[in-house]
Protein backbone atom coordinates (compact mmCIF):
# COMPACT_ATOMS: atom_id res chain seq x y z
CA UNK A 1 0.00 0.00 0.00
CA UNK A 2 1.47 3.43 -1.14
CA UNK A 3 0.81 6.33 1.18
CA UNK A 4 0.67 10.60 0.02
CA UNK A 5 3.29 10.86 2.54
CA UNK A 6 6.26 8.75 3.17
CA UNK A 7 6.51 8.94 7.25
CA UNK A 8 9.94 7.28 7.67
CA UNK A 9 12.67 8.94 9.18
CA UNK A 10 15.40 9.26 7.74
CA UNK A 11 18.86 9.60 9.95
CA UNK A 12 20.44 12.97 10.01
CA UNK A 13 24.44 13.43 9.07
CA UNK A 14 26.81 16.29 10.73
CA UNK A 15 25.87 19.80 9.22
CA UNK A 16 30.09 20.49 8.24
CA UNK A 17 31.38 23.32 6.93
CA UNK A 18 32.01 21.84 3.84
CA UNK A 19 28.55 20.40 3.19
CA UNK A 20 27.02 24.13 4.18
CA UNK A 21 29.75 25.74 1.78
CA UNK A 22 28.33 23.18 -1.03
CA UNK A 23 24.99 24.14 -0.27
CA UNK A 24 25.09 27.79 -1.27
CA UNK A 25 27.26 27.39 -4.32
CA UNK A 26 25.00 25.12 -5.64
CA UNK A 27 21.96 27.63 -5.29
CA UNK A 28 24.53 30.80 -5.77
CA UNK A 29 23.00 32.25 -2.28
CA UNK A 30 19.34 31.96 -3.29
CA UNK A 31 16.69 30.81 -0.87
CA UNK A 32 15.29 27.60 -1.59
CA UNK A 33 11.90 28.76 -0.27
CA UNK A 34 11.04 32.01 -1.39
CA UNK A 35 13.92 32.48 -4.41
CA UNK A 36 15.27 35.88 -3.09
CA UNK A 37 18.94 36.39 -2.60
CA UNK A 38 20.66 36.05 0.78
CA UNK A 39 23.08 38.25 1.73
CA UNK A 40 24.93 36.05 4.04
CA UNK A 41 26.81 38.71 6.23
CA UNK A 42 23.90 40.78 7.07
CA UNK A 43 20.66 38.25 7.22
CA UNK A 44 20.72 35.33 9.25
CA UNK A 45 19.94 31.96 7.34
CA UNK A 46 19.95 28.33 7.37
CA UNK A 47 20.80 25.15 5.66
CA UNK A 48 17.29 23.26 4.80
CA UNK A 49 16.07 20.17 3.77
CA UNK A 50 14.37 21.17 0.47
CA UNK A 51 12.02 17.97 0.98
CA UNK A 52 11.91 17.24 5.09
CA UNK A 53 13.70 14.42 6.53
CA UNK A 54 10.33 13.45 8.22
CA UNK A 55 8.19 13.43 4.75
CA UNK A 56 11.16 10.75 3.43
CA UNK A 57 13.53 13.55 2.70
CA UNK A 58 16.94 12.25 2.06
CA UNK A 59 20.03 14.11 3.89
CA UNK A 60 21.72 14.46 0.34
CA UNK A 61 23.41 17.69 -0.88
CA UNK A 62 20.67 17.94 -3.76
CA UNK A 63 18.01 17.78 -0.72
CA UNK A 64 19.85 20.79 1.28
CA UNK A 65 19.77 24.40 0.38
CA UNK A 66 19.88 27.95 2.15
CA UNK A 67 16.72 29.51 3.13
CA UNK A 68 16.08 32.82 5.68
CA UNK A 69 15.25 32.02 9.22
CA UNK A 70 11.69 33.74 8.32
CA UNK A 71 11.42 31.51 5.39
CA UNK A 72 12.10 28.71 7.06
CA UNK A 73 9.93 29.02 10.28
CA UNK A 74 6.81 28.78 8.09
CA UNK A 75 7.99 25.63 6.13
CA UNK A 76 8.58 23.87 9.68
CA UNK A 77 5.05 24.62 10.48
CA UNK A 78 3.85 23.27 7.34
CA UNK A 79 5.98 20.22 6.89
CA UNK A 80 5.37 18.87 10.59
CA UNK A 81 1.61 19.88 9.81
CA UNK A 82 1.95 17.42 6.73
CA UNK A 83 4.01 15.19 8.57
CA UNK A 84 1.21 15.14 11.30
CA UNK A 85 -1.57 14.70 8.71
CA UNK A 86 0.02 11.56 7.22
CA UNK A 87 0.87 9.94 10.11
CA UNK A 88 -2.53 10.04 11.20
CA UNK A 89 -3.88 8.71 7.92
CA UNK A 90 -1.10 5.75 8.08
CA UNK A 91 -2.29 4.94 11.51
CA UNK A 92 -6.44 4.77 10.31
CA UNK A 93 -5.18 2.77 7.14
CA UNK A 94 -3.87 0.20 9.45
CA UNK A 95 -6.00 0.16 11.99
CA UNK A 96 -4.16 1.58 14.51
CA UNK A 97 -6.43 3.67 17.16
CA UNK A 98 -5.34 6.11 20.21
CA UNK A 99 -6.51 4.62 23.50
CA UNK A 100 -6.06 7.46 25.18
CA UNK A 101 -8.66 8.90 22.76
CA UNK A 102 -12.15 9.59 24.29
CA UNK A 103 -15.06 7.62 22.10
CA UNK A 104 -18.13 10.19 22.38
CA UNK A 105 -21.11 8.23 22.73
CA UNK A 106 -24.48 9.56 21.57
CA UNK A 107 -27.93 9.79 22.85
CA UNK A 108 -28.77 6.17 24.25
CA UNK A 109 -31.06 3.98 21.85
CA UNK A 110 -34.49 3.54 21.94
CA UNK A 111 -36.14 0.21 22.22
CA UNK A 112 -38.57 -0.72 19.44
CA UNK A 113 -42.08 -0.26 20.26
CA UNK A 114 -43.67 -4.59 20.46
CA UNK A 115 -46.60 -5.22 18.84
CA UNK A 116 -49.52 -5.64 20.83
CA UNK A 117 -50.27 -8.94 21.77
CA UNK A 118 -53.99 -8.93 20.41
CA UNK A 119 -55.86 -6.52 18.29
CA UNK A 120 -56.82 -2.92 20.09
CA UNK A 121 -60.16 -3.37 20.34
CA UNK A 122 -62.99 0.15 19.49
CA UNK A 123 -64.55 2.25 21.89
CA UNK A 124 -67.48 0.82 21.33
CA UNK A 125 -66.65 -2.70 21.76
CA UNK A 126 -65.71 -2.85 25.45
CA UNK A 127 -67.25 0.40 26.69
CA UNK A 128 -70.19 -0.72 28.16
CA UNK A 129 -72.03 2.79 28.29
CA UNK A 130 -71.53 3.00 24.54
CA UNK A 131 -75.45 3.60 22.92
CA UNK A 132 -75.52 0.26 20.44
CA UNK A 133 -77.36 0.32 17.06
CA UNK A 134 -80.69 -0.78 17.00
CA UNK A 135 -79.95 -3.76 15.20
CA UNK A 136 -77.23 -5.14 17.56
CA UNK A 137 -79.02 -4.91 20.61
CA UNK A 138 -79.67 -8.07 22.98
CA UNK A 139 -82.24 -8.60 25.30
């Protein structure tokens, strides 16, 4: 079964010099997010996983890039939001539930009504005071 969202995680190597220096030649000081150019002496910025390490991400030089701390703040939010959503969907797919998690019951459930044992009978039938037709009357 293939999921939106590989939820793997994938192990993280040592941020070195080197690979951050490869980083930003590779995008010639561009942010990966928004595109602008970073001036890296007067703006602070970051090395990022292009595709997160928890969407399945690999921790590959194509994968990393510079981005502005701004920048980057709101793809955290969205990627562990994602990350968050598919997890969630992996764990319904296979059944997996929360114990923890409350079930909300509902109103409790009416009984069905029986049917009565014997035919209602009329007004007429059993009320003694009842005035009877002419014709049905017994002396």
């Amino acid at each position: 079964m293939t999921y939106r969202e590989d939820v793997s995680t994938t192990t993280r190597l040592r941020m070195t010099p080197t690979r951050t220096l490869q980083a930003w030649e590779r995008t010639k000081g561009h942010c990966v997010i928004c595109g602008l150019r970073i001036d890296g002496t007067k703006e602070s910025w970051f090395v990022e996983h292009i595709r997160a390490l928890e969407l399945g991400g690999e921790d590959v030089e194509a994968n990393l890039g510079p981005a502005h701390y701004a920048c980057k703040s709101v793809k955290d939010a969205e990627d562990h939001s994602r990350a968050a959503k598919a997890k969630r969907a992996k764990r319904g797919d296979l059944g997996i539930r929360d114990p923890r998690r409350a079930r909300i019951k509902g109103p409790p459930r009416r009984l069905p009504k029986r049917p009565a044992s014997e035919p209602v009978r009329k007004w007429s039938a059993w009320n003694p005071f009842w005035p009877v037709a002419a014709g049905n009357a017994e002396d």
